[in-house]
PDB file of N, CA and C in Angstrom:
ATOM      1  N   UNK A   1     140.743  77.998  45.583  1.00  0.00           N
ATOM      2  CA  UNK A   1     141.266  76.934  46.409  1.00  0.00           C
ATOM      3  C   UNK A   1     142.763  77.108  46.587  1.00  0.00           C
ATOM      4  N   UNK A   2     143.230  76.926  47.632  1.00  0.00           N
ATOM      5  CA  UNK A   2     144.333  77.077  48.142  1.00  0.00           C
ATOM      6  C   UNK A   2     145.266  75.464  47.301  1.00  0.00           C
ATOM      7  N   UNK A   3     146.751  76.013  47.303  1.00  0.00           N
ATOM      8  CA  UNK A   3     147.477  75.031  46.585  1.00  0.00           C
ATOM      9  C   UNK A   3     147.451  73.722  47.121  1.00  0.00           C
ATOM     10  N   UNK A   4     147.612  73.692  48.244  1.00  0.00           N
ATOM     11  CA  UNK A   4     147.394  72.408  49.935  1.00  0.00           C
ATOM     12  C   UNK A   4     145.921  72.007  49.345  1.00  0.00           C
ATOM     13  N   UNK A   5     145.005  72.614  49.334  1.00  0.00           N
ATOM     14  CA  UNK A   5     143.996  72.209  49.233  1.00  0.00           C
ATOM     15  C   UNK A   5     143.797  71.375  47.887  1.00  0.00           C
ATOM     16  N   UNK A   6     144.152  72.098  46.581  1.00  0.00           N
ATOM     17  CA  UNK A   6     144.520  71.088  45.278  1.00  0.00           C
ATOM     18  C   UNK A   6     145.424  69.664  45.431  1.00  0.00           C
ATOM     19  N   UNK A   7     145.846  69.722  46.003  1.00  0.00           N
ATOM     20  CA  UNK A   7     146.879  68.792  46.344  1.00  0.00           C
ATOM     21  C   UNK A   7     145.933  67.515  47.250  1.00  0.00           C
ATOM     22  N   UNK A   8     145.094  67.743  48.588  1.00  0.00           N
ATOM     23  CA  UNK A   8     144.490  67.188  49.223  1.00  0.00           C
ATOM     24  C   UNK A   8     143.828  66.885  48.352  1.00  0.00           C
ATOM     25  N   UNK A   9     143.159  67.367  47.428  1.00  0.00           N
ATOM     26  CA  UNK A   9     141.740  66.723  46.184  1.00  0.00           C
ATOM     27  C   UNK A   9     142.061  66.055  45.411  1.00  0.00           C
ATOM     28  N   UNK A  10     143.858  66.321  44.925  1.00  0.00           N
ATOM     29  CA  UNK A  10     143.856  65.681  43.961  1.00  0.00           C
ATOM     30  C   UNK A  10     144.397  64.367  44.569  1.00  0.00           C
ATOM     31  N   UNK A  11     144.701  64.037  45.445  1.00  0.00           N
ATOM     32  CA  UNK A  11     145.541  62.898  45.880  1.00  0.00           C
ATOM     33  C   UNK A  11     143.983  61.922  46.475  1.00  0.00           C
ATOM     34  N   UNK A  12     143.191  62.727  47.027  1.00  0.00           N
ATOM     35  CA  UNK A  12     141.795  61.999  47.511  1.00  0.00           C
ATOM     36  C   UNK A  12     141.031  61.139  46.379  1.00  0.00           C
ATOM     37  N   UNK A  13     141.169  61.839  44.858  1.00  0.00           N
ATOM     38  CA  UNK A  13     140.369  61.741  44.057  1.00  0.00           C
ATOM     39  C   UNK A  13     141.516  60.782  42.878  1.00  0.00           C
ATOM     40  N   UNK A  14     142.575  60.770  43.334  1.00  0.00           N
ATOM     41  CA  UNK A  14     143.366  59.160  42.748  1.00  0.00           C
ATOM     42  C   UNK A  14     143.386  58.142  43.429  1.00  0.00           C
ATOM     43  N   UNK A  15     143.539  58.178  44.783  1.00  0.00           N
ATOM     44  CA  UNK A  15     143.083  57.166  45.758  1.00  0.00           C
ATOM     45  C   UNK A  15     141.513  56.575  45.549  1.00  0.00           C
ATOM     46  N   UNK A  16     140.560  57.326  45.402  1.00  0.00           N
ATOM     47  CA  UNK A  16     138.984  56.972  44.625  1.00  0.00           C
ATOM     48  C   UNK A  16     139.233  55.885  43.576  1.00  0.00           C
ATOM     49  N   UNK A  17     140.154  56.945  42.453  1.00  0.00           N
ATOM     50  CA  UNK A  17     139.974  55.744  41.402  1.00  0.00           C
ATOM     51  C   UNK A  17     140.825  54.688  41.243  1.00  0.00           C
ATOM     52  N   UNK A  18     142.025  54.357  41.955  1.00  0.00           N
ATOM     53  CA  UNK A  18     141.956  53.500  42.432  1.00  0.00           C
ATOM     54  C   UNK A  18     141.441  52.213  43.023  1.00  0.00           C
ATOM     55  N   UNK A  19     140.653  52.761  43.822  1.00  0.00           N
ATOM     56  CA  UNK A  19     140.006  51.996  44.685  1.00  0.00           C
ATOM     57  C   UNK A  19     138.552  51.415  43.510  1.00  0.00           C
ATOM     58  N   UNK A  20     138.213  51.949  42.644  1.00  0.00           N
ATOM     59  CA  UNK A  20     137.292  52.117  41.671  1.00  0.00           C
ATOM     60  C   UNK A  20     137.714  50.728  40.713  1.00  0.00           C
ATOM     61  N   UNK A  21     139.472  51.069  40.266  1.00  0.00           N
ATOM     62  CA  UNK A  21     140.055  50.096  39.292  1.00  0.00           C
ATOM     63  C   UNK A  21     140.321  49.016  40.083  1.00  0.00           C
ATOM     64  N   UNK A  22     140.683  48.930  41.043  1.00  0.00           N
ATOM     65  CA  UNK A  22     140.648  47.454  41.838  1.00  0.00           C
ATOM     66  C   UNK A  22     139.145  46.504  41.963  1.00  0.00           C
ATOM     67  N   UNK A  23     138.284  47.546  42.559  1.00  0.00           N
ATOM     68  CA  UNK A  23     136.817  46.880  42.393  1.00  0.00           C
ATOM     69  C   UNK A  23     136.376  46.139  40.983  1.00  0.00           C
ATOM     70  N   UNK A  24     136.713  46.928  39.781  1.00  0.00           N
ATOM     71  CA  UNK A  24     136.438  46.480  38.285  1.00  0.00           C
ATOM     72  C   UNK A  24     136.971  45.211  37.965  1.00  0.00           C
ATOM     73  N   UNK A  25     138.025  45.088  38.630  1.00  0.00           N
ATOM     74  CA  UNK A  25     138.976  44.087  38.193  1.00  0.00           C
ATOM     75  C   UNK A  25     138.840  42.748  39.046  1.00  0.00           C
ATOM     76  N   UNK A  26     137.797  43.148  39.957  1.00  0.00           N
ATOM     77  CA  UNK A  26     137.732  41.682  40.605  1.00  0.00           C
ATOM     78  C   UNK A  26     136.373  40.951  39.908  1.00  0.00           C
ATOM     79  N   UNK A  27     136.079  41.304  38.838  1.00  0.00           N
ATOM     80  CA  UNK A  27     135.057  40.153  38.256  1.00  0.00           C
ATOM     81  C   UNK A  27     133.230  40.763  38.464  1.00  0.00           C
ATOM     82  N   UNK A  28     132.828  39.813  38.697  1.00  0.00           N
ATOM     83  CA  UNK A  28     131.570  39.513  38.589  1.00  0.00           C
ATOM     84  C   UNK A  28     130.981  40.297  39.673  1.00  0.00           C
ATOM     85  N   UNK A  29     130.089  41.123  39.789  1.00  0.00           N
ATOM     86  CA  UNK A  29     129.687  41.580  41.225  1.00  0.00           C
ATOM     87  C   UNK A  29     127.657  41.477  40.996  1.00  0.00           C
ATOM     88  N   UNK A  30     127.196  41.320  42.285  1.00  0.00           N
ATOM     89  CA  UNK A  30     125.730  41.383  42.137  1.00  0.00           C
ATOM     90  C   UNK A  30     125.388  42.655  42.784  1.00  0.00           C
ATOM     91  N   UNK A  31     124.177  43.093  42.777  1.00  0.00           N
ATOM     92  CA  UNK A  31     123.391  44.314  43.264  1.00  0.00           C
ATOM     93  C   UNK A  31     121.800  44.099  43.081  1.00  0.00           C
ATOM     94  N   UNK A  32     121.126  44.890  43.985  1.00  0.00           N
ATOM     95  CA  UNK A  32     120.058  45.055  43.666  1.00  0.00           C
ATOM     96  C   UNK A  32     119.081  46.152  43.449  1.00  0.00           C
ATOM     97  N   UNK A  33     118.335  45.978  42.262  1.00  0.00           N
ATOM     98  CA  UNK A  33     118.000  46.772  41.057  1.00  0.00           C
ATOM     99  C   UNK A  33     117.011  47.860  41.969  1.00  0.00           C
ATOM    100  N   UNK A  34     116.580  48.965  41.232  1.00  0.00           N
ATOM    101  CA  UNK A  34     116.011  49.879  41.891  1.00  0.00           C
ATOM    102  C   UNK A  34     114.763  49.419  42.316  1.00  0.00           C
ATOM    103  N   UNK A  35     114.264  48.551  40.495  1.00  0.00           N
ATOM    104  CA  UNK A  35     112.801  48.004  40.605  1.00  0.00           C
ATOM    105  C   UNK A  35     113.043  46.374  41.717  1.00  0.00           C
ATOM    106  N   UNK A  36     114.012  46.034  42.235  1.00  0.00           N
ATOM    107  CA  UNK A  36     113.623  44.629  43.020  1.00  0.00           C
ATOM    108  C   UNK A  36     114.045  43.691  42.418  1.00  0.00           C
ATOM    109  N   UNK A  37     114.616  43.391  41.233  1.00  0.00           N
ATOM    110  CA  UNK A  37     115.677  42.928  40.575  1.00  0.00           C
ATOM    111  C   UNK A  37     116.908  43.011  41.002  1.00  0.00           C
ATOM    112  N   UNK A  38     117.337  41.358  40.557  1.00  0.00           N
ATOM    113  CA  UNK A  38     118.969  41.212  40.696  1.00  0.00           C
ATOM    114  C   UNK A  38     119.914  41.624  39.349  1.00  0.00           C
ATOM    115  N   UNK A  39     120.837  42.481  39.716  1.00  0.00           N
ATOM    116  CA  UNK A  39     121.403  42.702  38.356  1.00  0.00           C
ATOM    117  C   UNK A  39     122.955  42.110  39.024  1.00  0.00           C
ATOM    118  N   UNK A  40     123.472  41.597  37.417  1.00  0.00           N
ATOM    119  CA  UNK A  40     124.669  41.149  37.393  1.00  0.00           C
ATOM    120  C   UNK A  40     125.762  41.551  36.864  1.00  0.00           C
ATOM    121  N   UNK A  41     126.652  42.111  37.357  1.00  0.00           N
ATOM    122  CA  UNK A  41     127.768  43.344  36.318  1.00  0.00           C
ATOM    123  C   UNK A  41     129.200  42.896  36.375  1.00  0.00           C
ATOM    124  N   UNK A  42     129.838  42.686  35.156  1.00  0.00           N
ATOM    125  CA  UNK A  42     130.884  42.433  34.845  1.00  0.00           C
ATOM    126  C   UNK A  42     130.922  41.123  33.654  1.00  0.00           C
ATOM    127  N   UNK A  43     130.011  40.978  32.983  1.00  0.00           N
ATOM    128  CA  UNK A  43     129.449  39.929  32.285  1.00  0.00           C
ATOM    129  C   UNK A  43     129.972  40.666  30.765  1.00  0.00           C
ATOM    130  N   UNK A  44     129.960  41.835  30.381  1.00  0.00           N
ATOM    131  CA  UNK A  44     129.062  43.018  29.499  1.00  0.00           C
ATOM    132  C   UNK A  44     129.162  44.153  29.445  1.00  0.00           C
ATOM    133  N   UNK A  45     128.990  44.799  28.352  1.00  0.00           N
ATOM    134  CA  UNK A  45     128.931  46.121  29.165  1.00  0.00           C
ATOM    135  C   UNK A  45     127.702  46.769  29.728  1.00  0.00           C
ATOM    136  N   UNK A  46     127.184  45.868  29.566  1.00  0.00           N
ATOM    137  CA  UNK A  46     125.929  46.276  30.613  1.00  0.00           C
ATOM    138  C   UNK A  46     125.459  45.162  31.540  1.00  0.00           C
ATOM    139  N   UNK A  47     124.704  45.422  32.367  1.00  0.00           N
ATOM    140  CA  UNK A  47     124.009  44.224  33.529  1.00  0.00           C
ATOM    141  C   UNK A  47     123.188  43.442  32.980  1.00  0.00           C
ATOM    142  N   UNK A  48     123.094  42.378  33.539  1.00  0.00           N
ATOM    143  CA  UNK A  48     122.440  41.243  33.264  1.00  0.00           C
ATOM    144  C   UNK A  48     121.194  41.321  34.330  1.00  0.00           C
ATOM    145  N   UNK A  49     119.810  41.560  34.328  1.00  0.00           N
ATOM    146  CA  UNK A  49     119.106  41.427  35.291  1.00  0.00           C
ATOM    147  C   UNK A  49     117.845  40.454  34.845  1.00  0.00           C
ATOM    148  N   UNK A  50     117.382  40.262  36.099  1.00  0.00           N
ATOM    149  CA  UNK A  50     116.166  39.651  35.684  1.00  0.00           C
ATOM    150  C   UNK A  50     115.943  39.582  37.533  1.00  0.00           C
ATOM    151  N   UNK A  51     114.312  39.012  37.469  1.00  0.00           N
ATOM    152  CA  UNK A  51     113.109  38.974  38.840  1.00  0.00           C
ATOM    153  C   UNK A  51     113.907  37.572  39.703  1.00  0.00           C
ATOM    154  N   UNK A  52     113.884  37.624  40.154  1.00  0.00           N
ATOM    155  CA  UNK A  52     114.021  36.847  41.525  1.00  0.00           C
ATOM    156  C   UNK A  52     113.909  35.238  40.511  1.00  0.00           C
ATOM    157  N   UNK A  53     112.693  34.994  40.263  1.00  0.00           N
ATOM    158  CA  UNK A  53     111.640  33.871  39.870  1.00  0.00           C
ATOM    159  C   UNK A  53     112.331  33.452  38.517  1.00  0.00           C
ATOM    160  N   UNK A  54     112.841  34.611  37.944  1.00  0.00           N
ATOM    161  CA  UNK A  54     113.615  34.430  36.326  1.00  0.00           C
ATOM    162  C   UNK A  54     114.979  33.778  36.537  1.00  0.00           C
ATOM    163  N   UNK A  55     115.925  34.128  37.761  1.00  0.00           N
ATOM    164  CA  UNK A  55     116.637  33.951  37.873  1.00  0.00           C
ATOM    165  C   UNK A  55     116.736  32.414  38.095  1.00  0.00           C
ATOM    166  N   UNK A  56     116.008  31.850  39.163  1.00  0.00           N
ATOM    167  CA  UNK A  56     115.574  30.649  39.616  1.00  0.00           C
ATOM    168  C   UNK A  56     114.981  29.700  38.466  1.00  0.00           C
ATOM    169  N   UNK A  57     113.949  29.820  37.526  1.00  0.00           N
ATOM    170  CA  UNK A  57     113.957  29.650  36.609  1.00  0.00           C
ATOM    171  C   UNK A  57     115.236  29.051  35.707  1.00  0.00           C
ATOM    172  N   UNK A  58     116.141  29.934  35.605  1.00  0.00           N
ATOM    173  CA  UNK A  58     117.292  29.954  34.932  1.00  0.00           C
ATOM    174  C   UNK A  58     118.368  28.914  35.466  1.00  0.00           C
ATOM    175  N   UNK A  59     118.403  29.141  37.045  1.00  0.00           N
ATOM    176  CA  UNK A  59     119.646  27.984  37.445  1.00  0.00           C
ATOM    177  C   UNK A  59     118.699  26.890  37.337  1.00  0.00           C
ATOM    178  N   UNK A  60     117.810  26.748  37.403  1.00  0.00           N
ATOM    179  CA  UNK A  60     117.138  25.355  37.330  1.00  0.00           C
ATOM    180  C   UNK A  60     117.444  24.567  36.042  1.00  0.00           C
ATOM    181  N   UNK A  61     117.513  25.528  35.061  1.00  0.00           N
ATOM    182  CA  UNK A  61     117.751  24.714  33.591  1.00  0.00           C
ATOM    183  C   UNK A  61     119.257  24.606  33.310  1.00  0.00           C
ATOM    184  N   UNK A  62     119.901  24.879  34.597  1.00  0.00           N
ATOM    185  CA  UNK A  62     121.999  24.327  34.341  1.00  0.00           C
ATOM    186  C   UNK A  62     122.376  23.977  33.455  1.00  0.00           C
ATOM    187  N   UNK A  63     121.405  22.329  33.522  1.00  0.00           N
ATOM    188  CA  UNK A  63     122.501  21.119  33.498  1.00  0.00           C
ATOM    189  C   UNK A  63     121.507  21.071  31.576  1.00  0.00           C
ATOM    190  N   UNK A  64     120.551  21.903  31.375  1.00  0.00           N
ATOM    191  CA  UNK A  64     120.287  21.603  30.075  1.00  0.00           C
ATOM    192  C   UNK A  64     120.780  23.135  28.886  1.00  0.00           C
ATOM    193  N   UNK A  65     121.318  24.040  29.884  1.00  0.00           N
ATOM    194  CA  UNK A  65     121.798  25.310  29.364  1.00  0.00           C
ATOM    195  C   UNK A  65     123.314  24.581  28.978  1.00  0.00           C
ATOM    196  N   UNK A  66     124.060  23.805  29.815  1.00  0.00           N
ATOM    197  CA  UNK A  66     125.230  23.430  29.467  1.00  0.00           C
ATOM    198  C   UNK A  66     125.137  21.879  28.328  1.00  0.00           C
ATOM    199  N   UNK A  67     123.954  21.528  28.310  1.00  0.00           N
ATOM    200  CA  UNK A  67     124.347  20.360  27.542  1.00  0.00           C
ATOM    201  C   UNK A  67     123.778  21.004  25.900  1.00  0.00           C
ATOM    202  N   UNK A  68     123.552  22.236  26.111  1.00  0.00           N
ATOM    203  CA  UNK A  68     123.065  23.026  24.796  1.00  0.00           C
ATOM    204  C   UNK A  68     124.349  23.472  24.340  1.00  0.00           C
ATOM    205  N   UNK A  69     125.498  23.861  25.570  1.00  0.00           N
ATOM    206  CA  UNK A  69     126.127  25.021  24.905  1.00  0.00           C
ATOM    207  C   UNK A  69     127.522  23.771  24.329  1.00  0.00           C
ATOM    208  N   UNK A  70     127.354  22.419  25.166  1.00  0.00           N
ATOM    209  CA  UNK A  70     128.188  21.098  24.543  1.00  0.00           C
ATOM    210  C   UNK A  70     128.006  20.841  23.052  1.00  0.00           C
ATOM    211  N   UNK A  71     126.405  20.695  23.024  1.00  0.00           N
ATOM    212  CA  UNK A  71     125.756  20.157  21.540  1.00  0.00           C
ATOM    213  C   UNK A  71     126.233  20.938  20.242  1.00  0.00           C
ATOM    214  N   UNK A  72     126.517  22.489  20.848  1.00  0.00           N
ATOM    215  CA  UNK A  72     126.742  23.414  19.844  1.00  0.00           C
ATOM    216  C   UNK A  72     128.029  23.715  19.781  1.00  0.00           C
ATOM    217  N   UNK A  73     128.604  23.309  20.279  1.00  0.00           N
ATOM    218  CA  UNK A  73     130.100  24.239  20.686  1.00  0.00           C
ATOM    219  C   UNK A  73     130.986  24.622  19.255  1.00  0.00           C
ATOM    220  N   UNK A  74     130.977  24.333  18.716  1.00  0.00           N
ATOM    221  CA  UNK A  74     131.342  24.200  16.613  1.00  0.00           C
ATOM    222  C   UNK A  74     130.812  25.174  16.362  1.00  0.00           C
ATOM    223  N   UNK A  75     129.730  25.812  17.066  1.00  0.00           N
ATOM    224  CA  UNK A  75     129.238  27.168  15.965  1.00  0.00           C
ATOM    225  C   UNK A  75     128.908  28.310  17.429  1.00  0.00           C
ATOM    226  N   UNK A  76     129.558  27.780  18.536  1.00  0.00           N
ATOM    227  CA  UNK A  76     129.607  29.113  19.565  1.00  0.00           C
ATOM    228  C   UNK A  76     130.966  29.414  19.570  1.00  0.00           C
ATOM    229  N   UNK A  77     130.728  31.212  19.340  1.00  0.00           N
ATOM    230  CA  UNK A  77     132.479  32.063  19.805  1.00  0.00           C
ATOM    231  C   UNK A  77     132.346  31.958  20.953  1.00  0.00           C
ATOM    232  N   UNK A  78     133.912  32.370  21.121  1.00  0.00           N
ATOM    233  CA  UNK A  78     133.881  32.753  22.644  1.00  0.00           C
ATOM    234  C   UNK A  78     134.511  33.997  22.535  1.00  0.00           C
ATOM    235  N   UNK A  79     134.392  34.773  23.820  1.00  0.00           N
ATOM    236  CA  UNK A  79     135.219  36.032  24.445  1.00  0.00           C
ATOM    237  C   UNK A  79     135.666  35.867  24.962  1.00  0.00           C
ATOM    238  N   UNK A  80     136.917  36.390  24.886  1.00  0.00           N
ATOM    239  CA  UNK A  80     138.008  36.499  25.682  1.00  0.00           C
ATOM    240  C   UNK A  80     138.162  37.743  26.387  1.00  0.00           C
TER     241      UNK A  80
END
């Protein structure tokens, strides 16, 4: 590879990650899973997924997921 040419790759391929570290840094992002699942990334170091129906399931129980995490709050950590 020509020196011009190192130069074009390497400047292409910091601009990438860049663009890579800005995406990371904005939080929470959704996608969908290979199998048809919603996965959730930035939670973890890994995704959070579950079926359509699980998910729904899940916001349905809000207001009793938050009056669990009230009842307990004395013996839940948190992350920072």
């Amino acid at each position: 590879m020509a020196d011009e040419d190192l130069k074009a790759e390497l400047e292409r391929l910091r601009n990438e990650n860049a663009s890579l570290k800005k995406g990371a840094a904005t939080g929470i992002r959704m996608k969908v899973s290979e199998k048809g699942a919603v996965s959730i990334y930035g939670m973890g170091r890994f995704p959070v997924t579950l079926y359509k129906e699980q998910w729904l399931k899940l916001l349905d129980m809000s207001p009793e997921i938050r009056n669990f995490i009230a009842e307990n709050d004395a013996h839940l950590k948190t992350k920072e």
